[in-house]
C-alpha atoms as a PDB file:
ATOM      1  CA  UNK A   1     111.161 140.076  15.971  1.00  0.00           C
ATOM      2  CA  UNK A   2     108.678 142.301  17.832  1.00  0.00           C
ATOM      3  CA  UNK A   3     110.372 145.749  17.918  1.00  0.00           C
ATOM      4  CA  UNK A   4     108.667 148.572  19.695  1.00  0.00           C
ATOM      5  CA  UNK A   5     109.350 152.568  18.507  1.00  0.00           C
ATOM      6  CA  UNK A   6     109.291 155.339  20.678  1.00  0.00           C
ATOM      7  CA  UNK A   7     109.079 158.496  18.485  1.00  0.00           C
ATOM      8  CA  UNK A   8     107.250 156.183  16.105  1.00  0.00           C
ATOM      9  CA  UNK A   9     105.795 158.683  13.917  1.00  0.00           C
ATOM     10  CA  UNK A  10     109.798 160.448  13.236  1.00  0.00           C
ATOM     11  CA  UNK A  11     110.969 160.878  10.090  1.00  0.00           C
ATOM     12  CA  UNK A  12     113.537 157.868  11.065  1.00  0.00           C
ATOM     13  CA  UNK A  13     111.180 156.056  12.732  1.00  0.00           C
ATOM     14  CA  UNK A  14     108.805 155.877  10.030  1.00  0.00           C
ATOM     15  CA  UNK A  15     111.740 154.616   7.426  1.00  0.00           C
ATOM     16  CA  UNK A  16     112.246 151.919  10.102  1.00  0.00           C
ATOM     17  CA  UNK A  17     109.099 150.582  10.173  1.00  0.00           C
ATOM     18  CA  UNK A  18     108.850 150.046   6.040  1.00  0.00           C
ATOM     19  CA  UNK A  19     112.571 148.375   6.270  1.00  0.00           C
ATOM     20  CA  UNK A  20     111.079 145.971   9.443  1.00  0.00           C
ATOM     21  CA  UNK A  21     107.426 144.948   7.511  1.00  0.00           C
ATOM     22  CA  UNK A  22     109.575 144.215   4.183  1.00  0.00           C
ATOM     23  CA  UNK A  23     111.840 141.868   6.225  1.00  0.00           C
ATOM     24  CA  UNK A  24     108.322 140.813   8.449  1.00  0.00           C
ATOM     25  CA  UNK A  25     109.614 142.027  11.620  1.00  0.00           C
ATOM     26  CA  UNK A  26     106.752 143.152  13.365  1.00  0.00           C
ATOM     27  CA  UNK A  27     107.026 146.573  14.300  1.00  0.00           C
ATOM     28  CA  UNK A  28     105.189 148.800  16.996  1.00  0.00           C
ATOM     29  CA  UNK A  29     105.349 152.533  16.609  1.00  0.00           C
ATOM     30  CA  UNK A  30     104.366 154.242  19.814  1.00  0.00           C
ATOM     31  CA  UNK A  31     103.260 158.245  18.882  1.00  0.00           C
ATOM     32  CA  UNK A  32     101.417 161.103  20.954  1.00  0.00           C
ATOM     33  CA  UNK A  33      99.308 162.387  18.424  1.00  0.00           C
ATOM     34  CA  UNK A  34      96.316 160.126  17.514  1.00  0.00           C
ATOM     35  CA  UNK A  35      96.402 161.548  14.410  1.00  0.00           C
ATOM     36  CA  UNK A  36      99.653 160.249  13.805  1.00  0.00           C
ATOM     37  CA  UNK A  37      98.232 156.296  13.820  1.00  0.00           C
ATOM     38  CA  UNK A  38      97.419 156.433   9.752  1.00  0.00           C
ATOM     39  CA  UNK A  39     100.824 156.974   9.037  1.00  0.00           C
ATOM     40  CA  UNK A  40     102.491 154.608  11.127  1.00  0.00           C
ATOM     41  CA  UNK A  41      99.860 151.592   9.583  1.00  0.00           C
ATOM     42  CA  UNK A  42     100.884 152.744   6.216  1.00  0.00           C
ATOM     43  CA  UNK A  43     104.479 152.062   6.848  1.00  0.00           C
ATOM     44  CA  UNK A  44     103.716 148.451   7.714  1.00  0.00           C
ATOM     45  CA  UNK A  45     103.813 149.107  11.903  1.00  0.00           C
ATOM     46  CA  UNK A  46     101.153 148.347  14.185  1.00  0.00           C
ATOM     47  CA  UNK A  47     100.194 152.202  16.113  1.00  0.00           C
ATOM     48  CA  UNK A  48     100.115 152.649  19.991  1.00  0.00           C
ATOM     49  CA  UNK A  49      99.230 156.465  20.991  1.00  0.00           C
ATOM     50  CA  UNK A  50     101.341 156.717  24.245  1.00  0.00           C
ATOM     51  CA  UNK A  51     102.648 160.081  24.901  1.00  0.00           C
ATOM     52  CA  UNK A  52     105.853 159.281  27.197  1.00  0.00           C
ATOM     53  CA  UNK A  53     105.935 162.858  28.833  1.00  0.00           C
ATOM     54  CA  UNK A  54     102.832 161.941  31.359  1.00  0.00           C
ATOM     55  CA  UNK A  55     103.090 157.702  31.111  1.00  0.00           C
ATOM     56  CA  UNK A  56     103.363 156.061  33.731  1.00  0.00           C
ATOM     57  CA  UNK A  57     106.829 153.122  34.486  1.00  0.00           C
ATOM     58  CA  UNK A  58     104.082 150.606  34.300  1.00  0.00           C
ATOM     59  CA  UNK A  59     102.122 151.712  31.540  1.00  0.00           C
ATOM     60  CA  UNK A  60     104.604 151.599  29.554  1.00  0.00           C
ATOM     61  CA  UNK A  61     106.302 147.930  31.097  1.00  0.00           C
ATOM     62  CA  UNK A  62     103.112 146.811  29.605  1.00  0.00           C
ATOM     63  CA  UNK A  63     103.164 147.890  26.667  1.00  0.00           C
ATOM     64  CA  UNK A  64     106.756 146.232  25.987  1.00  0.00           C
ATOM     65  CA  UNK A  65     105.418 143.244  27.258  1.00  0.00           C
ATOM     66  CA  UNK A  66     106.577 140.081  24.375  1.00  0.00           C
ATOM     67  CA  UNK A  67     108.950 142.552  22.680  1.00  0.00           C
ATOM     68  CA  UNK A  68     112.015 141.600  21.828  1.00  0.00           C
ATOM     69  CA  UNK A  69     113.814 144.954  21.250  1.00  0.00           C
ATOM     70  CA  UNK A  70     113.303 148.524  21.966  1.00  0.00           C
ATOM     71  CA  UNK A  71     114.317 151.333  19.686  1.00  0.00           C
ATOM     72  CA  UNK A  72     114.646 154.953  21.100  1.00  0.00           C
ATOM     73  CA  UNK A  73     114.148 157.502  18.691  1.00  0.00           C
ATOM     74  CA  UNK A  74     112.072 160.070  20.070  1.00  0.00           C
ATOM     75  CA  UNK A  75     112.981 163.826  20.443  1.00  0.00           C
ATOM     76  CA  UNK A  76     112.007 166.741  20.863  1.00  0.00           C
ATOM     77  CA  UNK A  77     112.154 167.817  17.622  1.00  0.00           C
ATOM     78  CA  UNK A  78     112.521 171.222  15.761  1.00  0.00           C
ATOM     79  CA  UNK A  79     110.591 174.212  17.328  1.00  0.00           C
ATOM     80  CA  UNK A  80     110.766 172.553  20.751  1.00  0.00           C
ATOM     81  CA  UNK A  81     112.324 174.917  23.199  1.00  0.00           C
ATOM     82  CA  UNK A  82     114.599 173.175  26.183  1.00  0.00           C
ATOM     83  CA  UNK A  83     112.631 172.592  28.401  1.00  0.00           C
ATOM     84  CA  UNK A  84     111.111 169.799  25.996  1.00  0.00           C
ATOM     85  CA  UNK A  85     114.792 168.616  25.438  1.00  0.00           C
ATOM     86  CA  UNK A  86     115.076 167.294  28.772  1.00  0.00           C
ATOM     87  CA  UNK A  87     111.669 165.748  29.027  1.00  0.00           C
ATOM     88  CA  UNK A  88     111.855 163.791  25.843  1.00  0.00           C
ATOM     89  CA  UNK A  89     115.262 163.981  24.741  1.00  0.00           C
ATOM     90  CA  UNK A  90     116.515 162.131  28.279  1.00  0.00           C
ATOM     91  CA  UNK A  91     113.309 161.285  30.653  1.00  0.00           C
ATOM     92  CA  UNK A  92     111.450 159.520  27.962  1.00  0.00           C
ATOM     93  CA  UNK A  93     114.678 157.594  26.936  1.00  0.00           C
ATOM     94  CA  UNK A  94     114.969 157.212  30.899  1.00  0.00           C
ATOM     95  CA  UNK A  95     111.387 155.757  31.200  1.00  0.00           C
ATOM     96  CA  UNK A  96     111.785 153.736  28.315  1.00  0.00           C
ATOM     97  CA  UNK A  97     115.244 152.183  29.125  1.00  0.00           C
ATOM     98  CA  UNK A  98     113.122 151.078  33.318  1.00  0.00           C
ATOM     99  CA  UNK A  99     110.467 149.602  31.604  1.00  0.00           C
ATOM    100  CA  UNK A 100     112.895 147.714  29.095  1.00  0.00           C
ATOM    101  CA  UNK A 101     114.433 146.270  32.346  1.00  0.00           C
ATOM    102  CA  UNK A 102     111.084 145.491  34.170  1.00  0.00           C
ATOM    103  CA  UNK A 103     109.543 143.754  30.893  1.00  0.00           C
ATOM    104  CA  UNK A 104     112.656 141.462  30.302  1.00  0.00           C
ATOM    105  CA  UNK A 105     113.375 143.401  26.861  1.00  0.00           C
ATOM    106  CA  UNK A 106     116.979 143.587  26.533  1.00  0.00           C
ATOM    107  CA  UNK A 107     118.156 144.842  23.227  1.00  0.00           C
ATOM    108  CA  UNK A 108     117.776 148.153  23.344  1.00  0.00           C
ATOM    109  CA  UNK A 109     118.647 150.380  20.327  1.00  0.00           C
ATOM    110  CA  UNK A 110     119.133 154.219  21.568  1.00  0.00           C
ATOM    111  CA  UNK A 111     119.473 157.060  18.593  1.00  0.00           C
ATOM    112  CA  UNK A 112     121.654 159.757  19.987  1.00  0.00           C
ATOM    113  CA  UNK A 113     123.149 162.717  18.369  1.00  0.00           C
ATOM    114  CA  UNK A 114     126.910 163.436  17.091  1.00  0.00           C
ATOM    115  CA  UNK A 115     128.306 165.642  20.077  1.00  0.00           C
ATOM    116  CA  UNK A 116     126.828 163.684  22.763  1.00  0.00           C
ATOM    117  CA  UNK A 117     129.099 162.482  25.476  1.00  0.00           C
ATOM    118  CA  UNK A 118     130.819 165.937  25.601  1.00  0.00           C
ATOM    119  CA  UNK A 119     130.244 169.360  26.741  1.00  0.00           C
ATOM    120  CA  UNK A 120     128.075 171.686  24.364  1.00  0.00           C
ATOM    121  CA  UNK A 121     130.158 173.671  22.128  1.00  0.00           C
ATOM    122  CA  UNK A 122     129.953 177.156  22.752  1.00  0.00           C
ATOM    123  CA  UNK A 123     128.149 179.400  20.516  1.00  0.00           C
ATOM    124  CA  UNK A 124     125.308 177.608  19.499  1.00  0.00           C
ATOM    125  CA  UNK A 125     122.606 178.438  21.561  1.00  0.00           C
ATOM    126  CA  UNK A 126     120.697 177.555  24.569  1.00  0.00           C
ATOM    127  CA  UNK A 127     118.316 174.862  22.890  1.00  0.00           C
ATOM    128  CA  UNK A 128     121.506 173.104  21.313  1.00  0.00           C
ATOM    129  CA  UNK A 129     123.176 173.417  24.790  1.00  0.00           C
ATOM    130  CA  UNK A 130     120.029 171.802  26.278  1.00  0.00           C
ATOM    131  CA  UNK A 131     119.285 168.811  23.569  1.00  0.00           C
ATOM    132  CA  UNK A 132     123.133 168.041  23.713  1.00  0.00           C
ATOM    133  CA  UNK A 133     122.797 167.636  27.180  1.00  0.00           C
ATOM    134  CA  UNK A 134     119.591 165.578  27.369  1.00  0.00           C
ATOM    135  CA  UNK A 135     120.923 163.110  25.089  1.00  0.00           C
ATOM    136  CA  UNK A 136     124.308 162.876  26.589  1.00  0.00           C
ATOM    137  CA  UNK A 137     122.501 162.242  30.059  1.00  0.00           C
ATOM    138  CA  UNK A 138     119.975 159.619  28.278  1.00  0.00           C
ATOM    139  CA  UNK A 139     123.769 158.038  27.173  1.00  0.00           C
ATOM    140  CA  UNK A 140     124.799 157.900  30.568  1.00  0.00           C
ATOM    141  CA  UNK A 141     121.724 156.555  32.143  1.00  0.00           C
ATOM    142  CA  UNK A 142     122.104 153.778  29.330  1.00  0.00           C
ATOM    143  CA  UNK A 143     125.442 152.635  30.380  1.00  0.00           C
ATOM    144  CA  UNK A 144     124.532 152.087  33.861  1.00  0.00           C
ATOM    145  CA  UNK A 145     121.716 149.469  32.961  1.00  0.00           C
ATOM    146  CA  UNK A 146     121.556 145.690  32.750  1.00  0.00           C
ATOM    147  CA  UNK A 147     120.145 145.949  28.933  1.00  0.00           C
ATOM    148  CA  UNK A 148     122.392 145.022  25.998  1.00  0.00           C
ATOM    149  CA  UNK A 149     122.235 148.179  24.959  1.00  0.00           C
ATOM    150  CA  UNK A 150     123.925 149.897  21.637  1.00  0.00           C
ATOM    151  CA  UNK A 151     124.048 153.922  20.776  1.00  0.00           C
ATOM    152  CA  UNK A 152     123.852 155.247  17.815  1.00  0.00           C
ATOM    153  CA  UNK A 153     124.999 158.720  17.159  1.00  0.00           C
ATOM    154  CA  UNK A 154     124.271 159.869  13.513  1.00  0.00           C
ATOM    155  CA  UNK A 155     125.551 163.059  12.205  1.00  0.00           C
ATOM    156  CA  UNK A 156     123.551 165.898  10.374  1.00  0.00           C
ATOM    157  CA  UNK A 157     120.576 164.724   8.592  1.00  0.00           C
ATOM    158  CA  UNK A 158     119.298 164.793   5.012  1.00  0.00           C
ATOM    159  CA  UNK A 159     116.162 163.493   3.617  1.00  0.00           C
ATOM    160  CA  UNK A 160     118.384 162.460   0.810  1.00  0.00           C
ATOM    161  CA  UNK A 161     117.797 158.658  -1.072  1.00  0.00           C
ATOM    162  CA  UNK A 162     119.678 155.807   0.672  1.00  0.00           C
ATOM    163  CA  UNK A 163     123.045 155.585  -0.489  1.00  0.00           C
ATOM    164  CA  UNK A 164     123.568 152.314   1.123  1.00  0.00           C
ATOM    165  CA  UNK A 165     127.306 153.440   2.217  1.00  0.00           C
ATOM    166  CA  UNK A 166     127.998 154.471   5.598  1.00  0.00           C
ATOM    167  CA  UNK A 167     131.257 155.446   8.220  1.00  0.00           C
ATOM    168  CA  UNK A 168     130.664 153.838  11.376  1.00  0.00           C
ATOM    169  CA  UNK A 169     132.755 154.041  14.366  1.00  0.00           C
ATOM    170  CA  UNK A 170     133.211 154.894  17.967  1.00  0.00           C
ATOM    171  CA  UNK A 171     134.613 158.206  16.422  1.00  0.00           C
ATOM    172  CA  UNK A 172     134.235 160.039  13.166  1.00  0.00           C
ATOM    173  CA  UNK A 173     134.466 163.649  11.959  1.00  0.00           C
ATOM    174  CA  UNK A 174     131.408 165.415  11.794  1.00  0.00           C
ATOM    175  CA  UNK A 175     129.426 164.640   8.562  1.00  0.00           C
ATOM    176  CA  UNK A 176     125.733 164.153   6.958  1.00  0.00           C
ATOM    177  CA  UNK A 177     123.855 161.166   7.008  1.00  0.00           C
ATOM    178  CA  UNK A 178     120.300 160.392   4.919  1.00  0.00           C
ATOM    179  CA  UNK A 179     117.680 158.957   7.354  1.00  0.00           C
ATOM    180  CA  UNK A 180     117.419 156.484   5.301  1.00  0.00           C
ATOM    181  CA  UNK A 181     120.906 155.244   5.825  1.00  0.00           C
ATOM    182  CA  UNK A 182     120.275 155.551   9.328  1.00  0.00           C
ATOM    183  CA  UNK A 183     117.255 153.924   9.726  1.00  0.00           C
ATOM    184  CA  UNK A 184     119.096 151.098   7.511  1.00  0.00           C
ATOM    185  CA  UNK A 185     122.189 150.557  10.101  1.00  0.00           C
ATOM    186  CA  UNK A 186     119.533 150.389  12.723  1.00  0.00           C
ATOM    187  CA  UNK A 187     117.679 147.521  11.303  1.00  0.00           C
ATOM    188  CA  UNK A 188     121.344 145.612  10.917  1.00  0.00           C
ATOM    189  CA  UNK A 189     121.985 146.403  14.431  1.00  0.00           C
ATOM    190  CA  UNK A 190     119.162 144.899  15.595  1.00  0.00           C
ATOM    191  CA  UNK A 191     120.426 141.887  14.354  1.00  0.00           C
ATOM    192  CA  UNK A 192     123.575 142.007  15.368  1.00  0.00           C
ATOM    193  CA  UNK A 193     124.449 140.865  19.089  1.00  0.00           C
ATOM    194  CA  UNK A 194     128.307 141.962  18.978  1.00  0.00           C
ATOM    195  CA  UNK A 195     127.341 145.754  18.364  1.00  0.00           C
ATOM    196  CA  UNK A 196     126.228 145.649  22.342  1.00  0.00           C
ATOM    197  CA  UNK A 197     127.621 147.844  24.950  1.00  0.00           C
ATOM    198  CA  UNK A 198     128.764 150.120  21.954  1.00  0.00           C
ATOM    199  CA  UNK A 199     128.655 154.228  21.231  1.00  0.00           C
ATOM    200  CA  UNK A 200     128.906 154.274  17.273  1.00  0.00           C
ATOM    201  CA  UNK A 201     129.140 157.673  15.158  1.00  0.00           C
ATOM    202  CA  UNK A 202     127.212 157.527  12.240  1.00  0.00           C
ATOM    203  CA  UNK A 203     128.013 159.437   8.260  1.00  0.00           C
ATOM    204  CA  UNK A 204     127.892 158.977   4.894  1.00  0.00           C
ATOM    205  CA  UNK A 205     130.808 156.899   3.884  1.00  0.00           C
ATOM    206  CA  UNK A 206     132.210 154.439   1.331  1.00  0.00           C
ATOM    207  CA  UNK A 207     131.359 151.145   3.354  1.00  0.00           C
ATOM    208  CA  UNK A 208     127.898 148.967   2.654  1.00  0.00           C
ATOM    209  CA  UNK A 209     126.042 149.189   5.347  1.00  0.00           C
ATOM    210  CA  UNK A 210     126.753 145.165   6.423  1.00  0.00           C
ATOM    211  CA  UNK A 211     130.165 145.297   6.177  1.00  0.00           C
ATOM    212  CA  UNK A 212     129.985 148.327   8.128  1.00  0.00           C
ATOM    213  CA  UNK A 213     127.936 147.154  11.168  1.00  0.00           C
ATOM    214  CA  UNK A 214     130.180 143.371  10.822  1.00  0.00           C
ATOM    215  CA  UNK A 215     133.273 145.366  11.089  1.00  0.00           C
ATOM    216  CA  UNK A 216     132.435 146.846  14.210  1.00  0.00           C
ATOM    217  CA  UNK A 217     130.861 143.468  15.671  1.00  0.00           C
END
């Protein structure tokens, strides 16, 4: 499979790519920074500097052009006030969903965030408020297209080793999660048509991550 990244130079992202060139899926990371490229070849992924707060619907069409899935996991990131929240968080996930659509790309793999698909909880600030909100949005705008879409929603993140063992359900409790993990359950959803038109929570857990992602298919 031809898989193209957005946020391809993210901590997740990057642990995606090495799981995809061990397997020889042929990954594309798509970053801002130029001087990002180095570090997505090293992880096995072929580099594509697009920044997707000023591209263009049909620059980026063309650059999914022969994929055969898209994985959202761009954001913001730490540091980023909200302003940044709603451009990345939901309008890049926006953009990338159209051009998914207009290339013929229909799996579409969006990372999301534990708390999505609710209001904010009270108390934690304006930038929380804000990234909550983007990615809830980017959920919404999701469900409404003709993609065979599945969101993920992990919970706090670690840069802990895999464990390999995962919870994975519509709904969980809130828990932590190593990228790792997470960039794990992505790969097997990828290659797993009956986790479409899903909303999946995401912790550590007890479960391998197969039996996980088959239980739920």
């Amino acid at each position: 499979m031809r898989i193209v990244i957005a946020g391809g130079h993210g901590k997740i992202a990057l642990l995606l790519e090495r799981l995809l060139a061990e397997r020889d899926d042929q990954a594309v990371g798509l970053v801002r920074n130029p001087a990002h490229v180095a570090d997505v070849h090293k992880a096995g992924a072929e580099a594509v500097v697009c920044d997707l707060e000023t591209a263009t619907a049909d620059d980026v069409t063309a650059l999914l052009s022969g994929a055969d899935a898209v994985v959202f996991a761009a954001g913001a990131g730490p540091g980023s006030g909200a302003p940044r929240k709603d451009t990345v968080d939901r309008a890049a996930s926006v953009l990338m969903a159209g051009a998914a659509e207009r290339a013929g790309v229909r799996r579409f793999v969006q990372v999301s965030s534990m708390g999505a698909g609710q209001p904010p909880q009270p108390g934690y600030g304006e930038v929380w408020a804000a990234y909550i909100t983007a990615k809830t949005a980017a959920e919404d705008d999701l469900h409404a297209r003709d993609l065979d879409w599945t969101i993920l929603r992990p919970g706090g993140l670690t840069d802990s080793p895999a464990t390999g063992r995962v919870r994975l359900a519509p709904r969980l409790p809130a828990g932590m999660i190593p990228r790792a993990d997470v960039a794990a359950v992505i790969g097997a959803l990828l290659d797993d048509p009956g986790t479409r038109y899903q909303t999946l929570e995401l912790t550590g857990g007890d479960t391998p991550i197969a039996e996980a992602v088959r239980s739920i298919a």
